[in-house]
C-alpha atoms as a PDB file:
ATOM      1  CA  UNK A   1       0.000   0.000   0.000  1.00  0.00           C
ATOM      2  CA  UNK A   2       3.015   2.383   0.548  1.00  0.00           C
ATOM      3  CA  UNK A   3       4.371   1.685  -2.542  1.00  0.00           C
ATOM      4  CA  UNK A   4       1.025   2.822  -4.448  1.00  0.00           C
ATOM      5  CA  UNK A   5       0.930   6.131  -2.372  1.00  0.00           C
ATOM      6  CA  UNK A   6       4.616   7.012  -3.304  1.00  0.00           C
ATOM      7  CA  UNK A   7       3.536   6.239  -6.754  1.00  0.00           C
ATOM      8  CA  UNK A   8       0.499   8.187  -7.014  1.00  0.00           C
ATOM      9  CA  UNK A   9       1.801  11.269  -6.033  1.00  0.00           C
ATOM     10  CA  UNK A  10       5.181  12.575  -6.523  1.00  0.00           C
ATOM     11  CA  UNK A  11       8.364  12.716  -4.426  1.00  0.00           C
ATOM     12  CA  UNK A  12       9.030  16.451  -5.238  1.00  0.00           C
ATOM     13  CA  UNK A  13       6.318  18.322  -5.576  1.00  0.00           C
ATOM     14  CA  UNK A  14       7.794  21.250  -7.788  1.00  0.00           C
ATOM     15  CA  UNK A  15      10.221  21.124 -10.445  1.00  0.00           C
ATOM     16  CA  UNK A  16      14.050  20.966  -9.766  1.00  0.00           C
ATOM     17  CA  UNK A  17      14.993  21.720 -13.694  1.00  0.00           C
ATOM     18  CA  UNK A  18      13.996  24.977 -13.714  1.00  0.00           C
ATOM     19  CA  UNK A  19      16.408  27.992 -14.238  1.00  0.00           C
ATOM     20  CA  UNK A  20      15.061  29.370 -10.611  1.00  0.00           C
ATOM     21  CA  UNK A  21      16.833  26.579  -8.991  1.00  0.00           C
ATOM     22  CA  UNK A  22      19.750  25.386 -11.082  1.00  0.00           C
ATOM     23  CA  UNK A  23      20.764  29.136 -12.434  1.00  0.00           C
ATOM     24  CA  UNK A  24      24.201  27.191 -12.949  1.00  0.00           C
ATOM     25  CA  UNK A  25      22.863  25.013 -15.668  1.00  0.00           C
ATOM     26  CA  UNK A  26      21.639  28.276 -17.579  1.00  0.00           C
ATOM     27  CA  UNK A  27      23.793  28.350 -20.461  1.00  0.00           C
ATOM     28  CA  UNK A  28      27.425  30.503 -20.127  1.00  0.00           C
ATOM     29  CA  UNK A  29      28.250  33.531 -22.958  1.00  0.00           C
ATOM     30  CA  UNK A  30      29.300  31.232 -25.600  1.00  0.00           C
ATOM     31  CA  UNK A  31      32.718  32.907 -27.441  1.00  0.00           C
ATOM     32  CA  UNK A  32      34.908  32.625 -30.264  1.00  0.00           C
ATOM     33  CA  UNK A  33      38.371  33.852 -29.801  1.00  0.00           C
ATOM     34  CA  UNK A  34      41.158  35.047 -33.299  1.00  0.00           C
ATOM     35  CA  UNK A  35      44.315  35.749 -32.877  1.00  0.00           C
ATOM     36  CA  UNK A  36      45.976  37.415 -35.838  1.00  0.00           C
ATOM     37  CA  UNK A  37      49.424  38.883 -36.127  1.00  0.00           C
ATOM     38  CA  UNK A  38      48.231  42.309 -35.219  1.00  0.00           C
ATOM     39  CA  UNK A  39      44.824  41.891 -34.127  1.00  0.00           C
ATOM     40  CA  UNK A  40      42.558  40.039 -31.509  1.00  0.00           C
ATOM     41  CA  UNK A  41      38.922  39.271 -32.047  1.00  0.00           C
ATOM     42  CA  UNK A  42      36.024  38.039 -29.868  1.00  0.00           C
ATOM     43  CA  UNK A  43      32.860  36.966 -30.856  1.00  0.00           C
ATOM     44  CA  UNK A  44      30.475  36.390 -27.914  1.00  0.00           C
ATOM     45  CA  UNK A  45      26.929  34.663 -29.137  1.00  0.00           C
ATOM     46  CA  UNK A  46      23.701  36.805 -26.899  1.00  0.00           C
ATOM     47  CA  UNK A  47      20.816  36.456 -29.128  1.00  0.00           C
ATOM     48  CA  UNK A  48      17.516  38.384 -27.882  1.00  0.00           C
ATOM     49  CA  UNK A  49      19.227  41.233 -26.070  1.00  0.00           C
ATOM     50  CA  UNK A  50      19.258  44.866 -26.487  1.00  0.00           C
ATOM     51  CA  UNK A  51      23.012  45.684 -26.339  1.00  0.00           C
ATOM     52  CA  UNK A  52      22.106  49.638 -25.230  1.00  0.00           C
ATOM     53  CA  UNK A  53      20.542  48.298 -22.338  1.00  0.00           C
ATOM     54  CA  UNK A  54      21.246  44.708 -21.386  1.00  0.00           C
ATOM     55  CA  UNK A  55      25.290  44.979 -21.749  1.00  0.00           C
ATOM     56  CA  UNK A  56      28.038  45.673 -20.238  1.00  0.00           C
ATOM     57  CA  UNK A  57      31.236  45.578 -21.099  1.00  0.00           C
ATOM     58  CA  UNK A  58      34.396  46.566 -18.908  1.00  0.00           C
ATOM     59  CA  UNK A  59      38.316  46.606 -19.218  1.00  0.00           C
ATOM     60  CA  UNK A  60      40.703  46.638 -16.486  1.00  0.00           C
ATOM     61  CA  UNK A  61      44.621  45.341 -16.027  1.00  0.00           C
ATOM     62  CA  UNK A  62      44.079  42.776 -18.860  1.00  0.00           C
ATOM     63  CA  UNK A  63      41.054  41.404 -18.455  1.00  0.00           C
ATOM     64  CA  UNK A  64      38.014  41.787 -20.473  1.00  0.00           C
ATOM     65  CA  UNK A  65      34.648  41.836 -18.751  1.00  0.00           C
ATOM     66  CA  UNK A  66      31.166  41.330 -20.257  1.00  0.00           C
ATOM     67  CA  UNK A  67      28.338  41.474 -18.077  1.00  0.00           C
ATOM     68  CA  UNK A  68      24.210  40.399 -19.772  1.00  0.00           C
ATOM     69  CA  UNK A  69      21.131  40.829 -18.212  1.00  0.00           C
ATOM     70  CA  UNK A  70      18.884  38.792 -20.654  1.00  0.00           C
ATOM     71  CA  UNK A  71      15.095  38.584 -20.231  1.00  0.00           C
ATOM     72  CA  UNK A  72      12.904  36.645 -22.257  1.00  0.00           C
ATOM     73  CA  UNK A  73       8.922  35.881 -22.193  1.00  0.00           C
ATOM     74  CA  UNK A  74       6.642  33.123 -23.995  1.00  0.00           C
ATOM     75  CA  UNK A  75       3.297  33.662 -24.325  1.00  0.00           C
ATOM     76  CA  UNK A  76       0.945  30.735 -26.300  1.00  0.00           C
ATOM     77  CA  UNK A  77      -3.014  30.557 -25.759  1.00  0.00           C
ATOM     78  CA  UNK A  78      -3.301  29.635 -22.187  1.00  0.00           C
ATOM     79  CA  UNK A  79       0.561  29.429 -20.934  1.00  0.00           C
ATOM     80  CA  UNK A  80       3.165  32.258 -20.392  1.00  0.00           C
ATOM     81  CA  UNK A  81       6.564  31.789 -19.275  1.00  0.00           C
ATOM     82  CA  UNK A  82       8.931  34.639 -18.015  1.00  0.00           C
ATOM     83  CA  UNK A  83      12.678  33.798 -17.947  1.00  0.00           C
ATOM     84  CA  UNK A  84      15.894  36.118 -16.990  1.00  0.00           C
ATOM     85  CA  UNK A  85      19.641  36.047 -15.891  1.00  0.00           C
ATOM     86  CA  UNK A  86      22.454  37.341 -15.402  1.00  0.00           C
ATOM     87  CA  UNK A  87      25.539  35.848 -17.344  1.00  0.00           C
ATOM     88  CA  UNK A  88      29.102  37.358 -16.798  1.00  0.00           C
ATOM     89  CA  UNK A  89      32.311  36.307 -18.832  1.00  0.00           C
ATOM     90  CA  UNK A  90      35.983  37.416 -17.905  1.00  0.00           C
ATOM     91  CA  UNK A  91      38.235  36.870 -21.029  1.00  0.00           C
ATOM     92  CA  UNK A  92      42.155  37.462 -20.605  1.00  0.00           C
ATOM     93  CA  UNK A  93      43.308  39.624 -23.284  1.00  0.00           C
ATOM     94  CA  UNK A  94      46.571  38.994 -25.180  1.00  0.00           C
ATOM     95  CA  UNK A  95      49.772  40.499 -23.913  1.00  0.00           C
ATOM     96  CA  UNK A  96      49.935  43.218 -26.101  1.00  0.00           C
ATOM     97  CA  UNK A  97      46.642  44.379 -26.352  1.00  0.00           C
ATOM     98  CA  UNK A  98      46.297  48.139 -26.952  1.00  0.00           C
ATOM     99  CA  UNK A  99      43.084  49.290 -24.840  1.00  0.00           C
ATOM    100  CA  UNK A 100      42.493  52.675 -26.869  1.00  0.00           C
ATOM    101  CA  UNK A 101      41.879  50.269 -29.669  1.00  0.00           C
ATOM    102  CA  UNK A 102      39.252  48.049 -27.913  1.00  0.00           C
ATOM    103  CA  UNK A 103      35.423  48.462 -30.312  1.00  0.00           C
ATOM    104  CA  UNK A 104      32.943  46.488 -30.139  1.00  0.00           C
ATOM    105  CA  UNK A 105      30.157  45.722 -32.950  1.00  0.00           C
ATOM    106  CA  UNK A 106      26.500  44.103 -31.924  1.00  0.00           C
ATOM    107  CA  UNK A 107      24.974  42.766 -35.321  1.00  0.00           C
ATOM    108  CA  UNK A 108      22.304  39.559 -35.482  1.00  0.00           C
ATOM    109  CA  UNK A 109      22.652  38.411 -32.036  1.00  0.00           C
ATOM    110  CA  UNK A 110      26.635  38.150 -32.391  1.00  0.00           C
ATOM    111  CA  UNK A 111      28.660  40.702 -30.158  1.00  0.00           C
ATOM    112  CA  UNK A 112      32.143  41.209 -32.299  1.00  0.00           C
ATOM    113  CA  UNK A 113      34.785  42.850 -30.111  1.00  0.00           C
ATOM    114  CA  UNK A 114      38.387  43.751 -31.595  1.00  0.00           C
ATOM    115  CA  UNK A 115      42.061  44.981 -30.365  1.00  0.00           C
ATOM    116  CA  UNK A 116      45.027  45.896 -32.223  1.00  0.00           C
ATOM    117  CA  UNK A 117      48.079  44.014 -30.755  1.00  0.00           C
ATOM    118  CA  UNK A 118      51.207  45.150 -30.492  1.00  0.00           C
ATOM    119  CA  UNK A 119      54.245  44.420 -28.627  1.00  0.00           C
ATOM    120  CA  UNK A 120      53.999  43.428 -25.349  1.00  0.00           C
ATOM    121  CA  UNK A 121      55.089  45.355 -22.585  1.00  0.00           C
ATOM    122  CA  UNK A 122      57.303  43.708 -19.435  1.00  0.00           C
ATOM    123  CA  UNK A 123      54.497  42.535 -17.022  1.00  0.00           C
ATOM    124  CA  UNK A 124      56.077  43.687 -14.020  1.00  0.00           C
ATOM    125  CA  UNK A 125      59.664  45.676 -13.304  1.00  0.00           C
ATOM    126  CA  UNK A 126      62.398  44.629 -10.804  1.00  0.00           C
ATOM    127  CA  UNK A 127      62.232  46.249  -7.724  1.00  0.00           C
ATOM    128  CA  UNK A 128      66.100  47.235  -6.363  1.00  0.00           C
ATOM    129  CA  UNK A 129      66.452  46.890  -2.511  1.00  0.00           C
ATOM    130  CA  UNK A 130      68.609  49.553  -0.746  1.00  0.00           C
ATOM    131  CA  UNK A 131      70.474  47.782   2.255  1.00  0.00           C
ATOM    132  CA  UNK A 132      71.062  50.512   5.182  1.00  0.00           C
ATOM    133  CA  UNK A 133      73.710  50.065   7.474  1.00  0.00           C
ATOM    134  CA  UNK A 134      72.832  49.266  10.919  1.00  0.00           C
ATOM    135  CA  UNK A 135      73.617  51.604  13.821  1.00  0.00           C
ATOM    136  CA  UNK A 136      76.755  51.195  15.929  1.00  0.00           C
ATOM    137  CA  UNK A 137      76.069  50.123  19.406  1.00  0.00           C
ATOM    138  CA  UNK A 138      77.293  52.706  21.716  1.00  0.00           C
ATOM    139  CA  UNK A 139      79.694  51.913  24.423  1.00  0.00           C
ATOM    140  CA  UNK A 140      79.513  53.174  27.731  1.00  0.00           C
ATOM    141  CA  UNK A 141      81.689  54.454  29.804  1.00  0.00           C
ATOM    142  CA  UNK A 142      82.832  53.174  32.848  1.00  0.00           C
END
């Protein structure tokens, strides 16, 4: 008889594949990386946004940031469904990369973003350490 009751009605009663509770399993900003001689490009796939107000995009010590709010609804006769995120991506730009080159281009769902590359710069610089002399002990007298 227990066996017929756990059958008739469910073990869970919601749904655990939703986006609400797994927002991990919503799907990441999808990219495409070039690297030319002289240039860097990055294609990032966000269909259904509206780049002026749903993106973000950020660059600081190397590191490119993109940040999406994406909201989408479903309406059919008789069911609606509302859905929305927030993705981020952190992409490492080449050594090289010349940030007052950085443009980006949002055409057909595709977000193009390009850099000019040049040479890299030393990533860090050696620091000299200046070695004091230590005081003489004074004697006293006596």
């Amino acid at each position: 008889m227990l066996a017929t009751r756990l059958r008739a009605a469910p073990l869970m009663p919601f749904d655990l594949t939703g986006p609400s509770w797994f927002p991990f399993t919503e799907p990441a900003i999808r990219i495409e990386e070039d690297l030319q001689e002289d240039r860097y490009t990055l294609r990032a796939e966000l269909p259904g946004i509206d780049p002026a107000k749903d993106l973000d995009i950020t660059y600081a010590d190397g590191t490119l940031r993109l940040a999406v709010v994406r909201t989408e609804s479903q309406r059919d006769k008789g069911h609606s469904e509302f859905r929305y995120g927030t993705f981020h991506r952190a992409i490492a730009l080449p050594l090289g990369a010349k940030e007052e080159t950085l443009a980006a281009v949002y055409k057909d769902g595709i977000l193009a973003i390009t850099v000019a590359i040049g040479e890299p710069h030393p990533a860090g610089r050696h620091v000299p350490v200046v070695v004091e002399a230590a005081p003489k002990p004074v004697k006293k007298a006596g």
